[in-house]
PDB file of N, CA and C in Angstrom:
ATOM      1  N   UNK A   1     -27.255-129.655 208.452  1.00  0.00           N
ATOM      2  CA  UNK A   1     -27.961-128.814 209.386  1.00  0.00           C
ATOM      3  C   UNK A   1     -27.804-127.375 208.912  1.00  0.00           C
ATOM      4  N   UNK A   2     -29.170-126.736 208.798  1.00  0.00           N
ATOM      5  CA  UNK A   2     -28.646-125.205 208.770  1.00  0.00           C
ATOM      6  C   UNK A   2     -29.201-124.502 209.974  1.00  0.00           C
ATOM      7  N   UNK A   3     -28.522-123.586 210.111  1.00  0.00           N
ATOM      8  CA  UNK A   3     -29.010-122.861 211.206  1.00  0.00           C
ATOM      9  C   UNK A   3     -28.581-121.131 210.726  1.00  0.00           C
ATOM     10  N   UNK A   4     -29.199-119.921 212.466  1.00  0.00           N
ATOM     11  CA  UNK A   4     -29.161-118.695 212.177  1.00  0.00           C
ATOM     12  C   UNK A   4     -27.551-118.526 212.515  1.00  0.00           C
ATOM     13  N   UNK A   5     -26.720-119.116 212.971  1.00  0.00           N
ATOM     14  CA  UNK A   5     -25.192-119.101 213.355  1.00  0.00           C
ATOM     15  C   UNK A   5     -25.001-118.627 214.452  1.00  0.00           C
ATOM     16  N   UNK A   6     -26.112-118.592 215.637  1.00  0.00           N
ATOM     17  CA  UNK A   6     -25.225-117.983 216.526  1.00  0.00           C
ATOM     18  C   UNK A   6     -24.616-118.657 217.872  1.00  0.00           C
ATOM     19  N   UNK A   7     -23.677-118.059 217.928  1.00  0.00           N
ATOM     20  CA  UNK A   7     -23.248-118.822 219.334  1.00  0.00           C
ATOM     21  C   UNK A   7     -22.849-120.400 218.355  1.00  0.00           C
ATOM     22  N   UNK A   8     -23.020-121.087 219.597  1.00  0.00           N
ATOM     23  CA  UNK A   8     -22.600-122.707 219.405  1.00  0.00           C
ATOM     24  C   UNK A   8     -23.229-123.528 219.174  1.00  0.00           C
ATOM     25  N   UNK A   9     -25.210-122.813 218.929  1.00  0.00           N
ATOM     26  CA  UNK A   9     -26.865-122.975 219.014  1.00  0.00           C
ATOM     27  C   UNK A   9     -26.579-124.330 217.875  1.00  0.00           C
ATOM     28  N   UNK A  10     -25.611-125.041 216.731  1.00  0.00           N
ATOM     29  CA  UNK A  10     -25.505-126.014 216.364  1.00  0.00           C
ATOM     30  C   UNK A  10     -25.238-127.156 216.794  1.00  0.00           C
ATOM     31  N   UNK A  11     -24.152-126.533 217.644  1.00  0.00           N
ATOM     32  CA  UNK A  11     -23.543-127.991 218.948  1.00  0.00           C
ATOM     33  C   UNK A  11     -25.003-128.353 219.559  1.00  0.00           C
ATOM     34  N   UNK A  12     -25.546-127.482 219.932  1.00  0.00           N
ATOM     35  CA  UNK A  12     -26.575-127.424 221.224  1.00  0.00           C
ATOM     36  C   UNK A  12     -27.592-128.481 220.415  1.00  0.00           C
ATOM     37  N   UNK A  13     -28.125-127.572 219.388  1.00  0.00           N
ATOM     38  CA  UNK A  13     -29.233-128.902 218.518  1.00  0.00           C
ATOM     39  C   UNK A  13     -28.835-130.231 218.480  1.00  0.00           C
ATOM     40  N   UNK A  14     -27.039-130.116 217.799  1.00  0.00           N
ATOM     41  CA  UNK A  14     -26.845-131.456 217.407  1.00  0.00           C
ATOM     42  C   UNK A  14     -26.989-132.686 218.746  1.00  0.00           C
ATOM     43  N   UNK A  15     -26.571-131.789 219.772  1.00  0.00           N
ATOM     44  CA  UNK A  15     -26.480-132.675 221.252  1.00  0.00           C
ATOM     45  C   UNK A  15     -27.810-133.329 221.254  1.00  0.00           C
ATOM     46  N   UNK A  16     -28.807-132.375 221.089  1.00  0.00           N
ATOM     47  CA  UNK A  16     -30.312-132.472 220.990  1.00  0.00           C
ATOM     48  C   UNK A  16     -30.738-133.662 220.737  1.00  0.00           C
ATOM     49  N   UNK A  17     -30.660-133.497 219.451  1.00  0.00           N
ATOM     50  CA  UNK A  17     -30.831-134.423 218.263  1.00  0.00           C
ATOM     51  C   UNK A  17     -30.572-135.862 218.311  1.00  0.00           C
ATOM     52  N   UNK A  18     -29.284-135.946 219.090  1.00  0.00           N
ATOM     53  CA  UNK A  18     -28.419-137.302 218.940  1.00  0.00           C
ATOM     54  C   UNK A  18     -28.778-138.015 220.039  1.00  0.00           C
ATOM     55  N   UNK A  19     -29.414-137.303 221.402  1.00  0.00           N
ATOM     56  CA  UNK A  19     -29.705-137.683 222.462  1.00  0.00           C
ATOM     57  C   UNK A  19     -31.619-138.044 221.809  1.00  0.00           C
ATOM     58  N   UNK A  20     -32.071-137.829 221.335  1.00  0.00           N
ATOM     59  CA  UNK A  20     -33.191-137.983 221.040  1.00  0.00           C
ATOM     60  C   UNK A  20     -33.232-139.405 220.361  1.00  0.00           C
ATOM     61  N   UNK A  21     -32.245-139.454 219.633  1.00  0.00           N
ATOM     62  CA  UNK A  21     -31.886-140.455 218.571  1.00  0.00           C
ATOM     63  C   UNK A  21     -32.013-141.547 219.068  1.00  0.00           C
ATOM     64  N   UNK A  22     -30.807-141.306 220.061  1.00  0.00           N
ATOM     65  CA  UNK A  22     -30.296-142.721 220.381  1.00  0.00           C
ATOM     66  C   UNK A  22     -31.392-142.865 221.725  1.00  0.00           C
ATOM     67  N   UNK A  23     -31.856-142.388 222.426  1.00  0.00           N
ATOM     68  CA  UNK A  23     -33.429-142.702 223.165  1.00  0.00           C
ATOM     69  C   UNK A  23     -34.028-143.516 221.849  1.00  0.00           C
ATOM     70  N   UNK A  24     -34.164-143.636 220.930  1.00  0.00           N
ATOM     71  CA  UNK A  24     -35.128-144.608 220.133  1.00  0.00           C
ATOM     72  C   UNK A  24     -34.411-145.320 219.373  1.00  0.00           C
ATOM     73  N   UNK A  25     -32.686-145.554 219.996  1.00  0.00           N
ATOM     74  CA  UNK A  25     -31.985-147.155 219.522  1.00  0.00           C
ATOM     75  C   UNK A  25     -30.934-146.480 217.669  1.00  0.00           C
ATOM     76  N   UNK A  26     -31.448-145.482 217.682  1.00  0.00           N
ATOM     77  CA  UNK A  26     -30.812-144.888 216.586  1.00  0.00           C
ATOM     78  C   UNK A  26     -29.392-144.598 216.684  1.00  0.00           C
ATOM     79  N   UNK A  27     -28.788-144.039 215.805  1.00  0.00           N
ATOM     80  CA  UNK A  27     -27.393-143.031 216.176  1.00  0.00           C
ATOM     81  C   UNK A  27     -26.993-142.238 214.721  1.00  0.00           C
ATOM     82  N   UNK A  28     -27.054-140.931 215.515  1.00  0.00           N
ATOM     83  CA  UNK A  28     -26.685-139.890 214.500  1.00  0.00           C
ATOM     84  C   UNK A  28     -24.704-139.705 214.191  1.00  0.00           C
ATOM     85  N   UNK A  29     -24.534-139.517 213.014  1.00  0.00           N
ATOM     86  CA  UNK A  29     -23.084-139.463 212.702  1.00  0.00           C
ATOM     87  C   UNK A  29     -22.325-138.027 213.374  1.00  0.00           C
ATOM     88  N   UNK A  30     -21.388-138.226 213.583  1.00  0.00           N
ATOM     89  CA  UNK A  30     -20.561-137.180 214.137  1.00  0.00           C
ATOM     90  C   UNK A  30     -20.063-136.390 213.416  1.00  0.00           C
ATOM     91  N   UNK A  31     -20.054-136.645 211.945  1.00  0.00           N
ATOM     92  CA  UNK A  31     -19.800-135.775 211.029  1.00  0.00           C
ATOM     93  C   UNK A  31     -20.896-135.374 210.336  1.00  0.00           C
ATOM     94  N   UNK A  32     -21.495-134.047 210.104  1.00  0.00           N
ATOM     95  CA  UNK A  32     -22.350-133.585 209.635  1.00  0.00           C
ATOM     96  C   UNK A  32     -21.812-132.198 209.005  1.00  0.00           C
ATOM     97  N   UNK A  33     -22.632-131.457 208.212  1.00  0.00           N
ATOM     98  CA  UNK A  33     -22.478-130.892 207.062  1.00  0.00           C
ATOM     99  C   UNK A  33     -23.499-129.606 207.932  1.00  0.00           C
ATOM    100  N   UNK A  34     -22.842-128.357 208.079  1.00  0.00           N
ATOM    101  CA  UNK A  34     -23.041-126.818 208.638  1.00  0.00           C
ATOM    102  C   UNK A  34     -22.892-126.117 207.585  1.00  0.00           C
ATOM    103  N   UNK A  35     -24.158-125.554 207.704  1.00  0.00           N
ATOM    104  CA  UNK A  35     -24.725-124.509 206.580  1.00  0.00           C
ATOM    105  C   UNK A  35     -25.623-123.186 207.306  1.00  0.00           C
ATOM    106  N   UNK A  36     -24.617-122.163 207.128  1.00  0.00           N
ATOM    107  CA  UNK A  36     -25.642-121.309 207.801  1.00  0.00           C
ATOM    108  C   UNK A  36     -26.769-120.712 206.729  1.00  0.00           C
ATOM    109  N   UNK A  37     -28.186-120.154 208.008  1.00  0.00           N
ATOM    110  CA  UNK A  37     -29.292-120.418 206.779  1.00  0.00           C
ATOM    111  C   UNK A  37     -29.540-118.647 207.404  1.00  0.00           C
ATOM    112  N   UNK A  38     -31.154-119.004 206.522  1.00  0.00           N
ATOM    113  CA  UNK A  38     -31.333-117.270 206.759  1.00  0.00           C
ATOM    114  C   UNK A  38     -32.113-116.570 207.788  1.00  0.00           C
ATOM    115  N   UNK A  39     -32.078-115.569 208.199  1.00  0.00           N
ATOM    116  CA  UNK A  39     -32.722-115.352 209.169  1.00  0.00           C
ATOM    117  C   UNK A  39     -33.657-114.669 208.950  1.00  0.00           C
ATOM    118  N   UNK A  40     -34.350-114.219 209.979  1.00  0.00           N
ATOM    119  CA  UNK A  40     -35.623-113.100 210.384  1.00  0.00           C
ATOM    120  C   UNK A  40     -34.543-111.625 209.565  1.00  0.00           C
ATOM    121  N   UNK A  41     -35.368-111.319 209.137  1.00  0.00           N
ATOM    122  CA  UNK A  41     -34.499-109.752 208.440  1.00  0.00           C
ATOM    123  C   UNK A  41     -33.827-109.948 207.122  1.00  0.00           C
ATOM    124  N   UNK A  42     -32.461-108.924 207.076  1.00  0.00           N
ATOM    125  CA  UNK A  42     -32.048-109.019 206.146  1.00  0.00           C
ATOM    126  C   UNK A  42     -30.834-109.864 206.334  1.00  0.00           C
ATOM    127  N   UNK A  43     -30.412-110.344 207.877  1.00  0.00           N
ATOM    128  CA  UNK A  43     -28.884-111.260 207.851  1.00  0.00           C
ATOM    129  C   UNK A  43     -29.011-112.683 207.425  1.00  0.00           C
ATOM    130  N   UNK A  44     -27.920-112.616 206.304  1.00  0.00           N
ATOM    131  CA  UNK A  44     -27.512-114.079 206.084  1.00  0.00           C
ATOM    132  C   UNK A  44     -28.397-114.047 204.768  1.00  0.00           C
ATOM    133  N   UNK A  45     -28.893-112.889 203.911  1.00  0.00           N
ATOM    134  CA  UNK A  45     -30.023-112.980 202.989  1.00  0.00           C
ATOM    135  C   UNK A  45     -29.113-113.847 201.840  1.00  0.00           C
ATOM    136  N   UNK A  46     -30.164-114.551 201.247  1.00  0.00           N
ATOM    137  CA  UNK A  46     -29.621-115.679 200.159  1.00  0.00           C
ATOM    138  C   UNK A  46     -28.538-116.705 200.682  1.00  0.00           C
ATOM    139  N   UNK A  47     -28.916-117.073 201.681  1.00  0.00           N
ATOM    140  CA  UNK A  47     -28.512-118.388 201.970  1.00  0.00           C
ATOM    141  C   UNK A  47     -29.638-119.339 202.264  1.00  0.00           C
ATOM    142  N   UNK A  48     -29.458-120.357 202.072  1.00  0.00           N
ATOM    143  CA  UNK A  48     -27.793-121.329 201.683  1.00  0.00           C
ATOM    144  C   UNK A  48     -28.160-121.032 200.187  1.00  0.00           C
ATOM    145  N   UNK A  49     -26.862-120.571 199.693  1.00  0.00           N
ATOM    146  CA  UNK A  49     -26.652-120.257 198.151  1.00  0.00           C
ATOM    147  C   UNK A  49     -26.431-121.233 197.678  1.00  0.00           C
ATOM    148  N   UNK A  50     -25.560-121.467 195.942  1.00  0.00           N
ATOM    149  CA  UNK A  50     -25.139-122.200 195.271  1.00  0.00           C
ATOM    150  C   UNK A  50     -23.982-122.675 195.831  1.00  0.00           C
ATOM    151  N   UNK A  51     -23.122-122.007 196.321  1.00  0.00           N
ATOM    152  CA  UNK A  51     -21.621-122.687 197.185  1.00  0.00           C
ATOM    153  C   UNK A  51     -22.318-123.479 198.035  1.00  0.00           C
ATOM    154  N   UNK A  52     -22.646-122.957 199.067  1.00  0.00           N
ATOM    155  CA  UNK A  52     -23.350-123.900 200.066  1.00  0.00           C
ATOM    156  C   UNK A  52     -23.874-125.404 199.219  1.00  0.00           C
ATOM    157  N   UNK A  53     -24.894-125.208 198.824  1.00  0.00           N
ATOM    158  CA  UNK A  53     -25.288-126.628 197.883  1.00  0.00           C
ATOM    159  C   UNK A  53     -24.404-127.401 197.321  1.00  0.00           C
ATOM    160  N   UNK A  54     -23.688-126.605 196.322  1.00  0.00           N
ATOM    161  CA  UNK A  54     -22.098-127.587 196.352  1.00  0.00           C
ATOM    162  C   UNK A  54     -21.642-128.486 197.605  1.00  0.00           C
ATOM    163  N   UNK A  55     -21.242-127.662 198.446  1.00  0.00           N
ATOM    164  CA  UNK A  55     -20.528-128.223 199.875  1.00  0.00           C
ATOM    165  C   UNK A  55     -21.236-129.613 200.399  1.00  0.00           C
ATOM    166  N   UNK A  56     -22.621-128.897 200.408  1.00  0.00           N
ATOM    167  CA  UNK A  56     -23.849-129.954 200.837  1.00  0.00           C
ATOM    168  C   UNK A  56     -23.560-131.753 199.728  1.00  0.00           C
ATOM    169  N   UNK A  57     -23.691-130.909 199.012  1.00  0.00           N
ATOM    170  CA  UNK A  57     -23.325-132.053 197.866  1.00  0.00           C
ATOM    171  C   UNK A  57     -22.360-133.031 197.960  1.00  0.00           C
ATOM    172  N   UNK A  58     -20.998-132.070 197.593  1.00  0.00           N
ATOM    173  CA  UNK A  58     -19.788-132.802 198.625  1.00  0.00           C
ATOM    174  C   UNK A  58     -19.705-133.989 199.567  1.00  0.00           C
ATOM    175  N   UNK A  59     -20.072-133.101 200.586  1.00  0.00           N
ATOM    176  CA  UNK A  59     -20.359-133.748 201.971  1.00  0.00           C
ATOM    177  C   UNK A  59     -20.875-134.870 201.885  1.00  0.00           C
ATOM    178  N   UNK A  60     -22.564-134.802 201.305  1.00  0.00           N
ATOM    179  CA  UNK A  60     -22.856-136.276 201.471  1.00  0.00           C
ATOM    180  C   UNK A  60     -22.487-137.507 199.980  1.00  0.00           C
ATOM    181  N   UNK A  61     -21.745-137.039 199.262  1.00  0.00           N
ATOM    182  CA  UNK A  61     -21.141-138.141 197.990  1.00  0.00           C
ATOM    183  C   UNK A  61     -20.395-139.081 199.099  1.00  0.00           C
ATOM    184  N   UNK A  62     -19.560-137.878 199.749  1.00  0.00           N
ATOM    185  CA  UNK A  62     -18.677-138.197 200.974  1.00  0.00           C
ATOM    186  C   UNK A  62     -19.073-139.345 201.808  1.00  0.00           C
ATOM    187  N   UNK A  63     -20.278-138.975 201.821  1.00  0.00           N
ATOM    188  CA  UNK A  63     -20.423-139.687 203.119  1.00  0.00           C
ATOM    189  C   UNK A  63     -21.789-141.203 202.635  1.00  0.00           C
ATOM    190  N   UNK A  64     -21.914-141.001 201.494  1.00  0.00           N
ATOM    191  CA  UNK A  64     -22.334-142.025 200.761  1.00  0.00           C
ATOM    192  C   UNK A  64     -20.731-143.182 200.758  1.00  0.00           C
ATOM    193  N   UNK A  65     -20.088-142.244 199.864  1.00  0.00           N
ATOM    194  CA  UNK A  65     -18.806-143.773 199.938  1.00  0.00           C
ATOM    195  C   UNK A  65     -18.313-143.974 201.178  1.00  0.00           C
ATOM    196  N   UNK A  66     -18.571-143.362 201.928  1.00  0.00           N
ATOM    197  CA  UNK A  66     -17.997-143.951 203.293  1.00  0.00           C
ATOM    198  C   UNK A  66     -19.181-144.988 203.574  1.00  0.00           C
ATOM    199  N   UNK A  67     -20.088-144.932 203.521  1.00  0.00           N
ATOM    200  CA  UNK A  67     -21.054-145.968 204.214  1.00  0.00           C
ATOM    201  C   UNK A  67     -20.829-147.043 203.028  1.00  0.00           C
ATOM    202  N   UNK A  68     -20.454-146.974 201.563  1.00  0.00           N
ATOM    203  CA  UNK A  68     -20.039-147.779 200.567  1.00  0.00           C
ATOM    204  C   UNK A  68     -19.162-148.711 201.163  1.00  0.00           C
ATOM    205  N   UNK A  69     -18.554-147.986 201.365  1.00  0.00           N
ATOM    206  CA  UNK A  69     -16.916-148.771 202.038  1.00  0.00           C
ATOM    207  C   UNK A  69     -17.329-149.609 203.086  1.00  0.00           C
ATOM    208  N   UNK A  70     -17.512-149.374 203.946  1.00  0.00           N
ATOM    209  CA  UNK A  70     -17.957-149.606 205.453  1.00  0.00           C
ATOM    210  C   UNK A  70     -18.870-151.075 204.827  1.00  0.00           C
ATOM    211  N   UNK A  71     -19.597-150.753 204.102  1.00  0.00           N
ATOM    212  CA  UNK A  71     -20.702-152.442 203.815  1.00  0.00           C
ATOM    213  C   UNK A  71     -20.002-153.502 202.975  1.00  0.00           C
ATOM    214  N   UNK A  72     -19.020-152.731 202.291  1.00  0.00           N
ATOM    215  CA  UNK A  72     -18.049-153.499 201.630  1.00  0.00           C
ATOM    216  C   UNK A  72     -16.949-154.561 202.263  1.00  0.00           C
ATOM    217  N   UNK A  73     -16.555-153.631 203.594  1.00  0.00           N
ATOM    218  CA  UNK A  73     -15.726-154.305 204.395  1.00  0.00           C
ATOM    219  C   UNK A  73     -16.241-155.316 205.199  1.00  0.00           C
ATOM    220  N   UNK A  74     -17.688-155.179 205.551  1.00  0.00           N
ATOM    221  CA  UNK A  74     -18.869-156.182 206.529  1.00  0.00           C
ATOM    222  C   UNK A  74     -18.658-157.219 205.635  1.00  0.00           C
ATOM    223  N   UNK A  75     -19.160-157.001 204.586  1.00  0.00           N
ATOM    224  CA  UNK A  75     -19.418-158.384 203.823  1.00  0.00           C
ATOM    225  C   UNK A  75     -18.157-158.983 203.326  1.00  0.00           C
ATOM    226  N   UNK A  76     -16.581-158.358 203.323  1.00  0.00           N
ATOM    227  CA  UNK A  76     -15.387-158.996 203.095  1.00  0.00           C
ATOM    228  C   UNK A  76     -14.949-160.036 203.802  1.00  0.00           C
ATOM    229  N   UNK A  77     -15.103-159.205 205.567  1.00  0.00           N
ATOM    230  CA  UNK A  77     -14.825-160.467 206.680  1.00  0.00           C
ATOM    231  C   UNK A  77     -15.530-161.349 207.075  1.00  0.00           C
TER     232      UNK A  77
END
């Protein structure tokens, strides 16, 4: 998720989001990946940078082997 950072306006989406989700049988993960992005003007200019993308990156390898794992263990028991 990126957002302009203010306030808690991420919680608020993510609540959003997940309630939307799961209204159509879905479910969003509780761990997600915060990236602040850019805004109207000059704040936050050049984001999400190269660190950021890293992180992003990170995050979901992360969260690739976790769902690795997780199908690994389904099909063990």
């Amino acid at each position: 998720m990126t957002w302009g950072g203010g306030g808690a306006s991420d919680k608020l989406v993510f609540q959003r989001m997940k309630l939307t989700l799961e209204s159509k049988g879905q479910q969003l993960l509780a761990d997600y990946f915060v990236c602040l992005g850019k805004t109207l003007g000059f704040a936050r200019k050049g984001r999400p940078n190269e660190g950021d993308l890293v992180n992003a990156r990170k995050w979901a390898a992360k969260q690739a082997n976790n769902y690795e794992k997780s199908m690994q263990n389904l099909f063990l028991q």
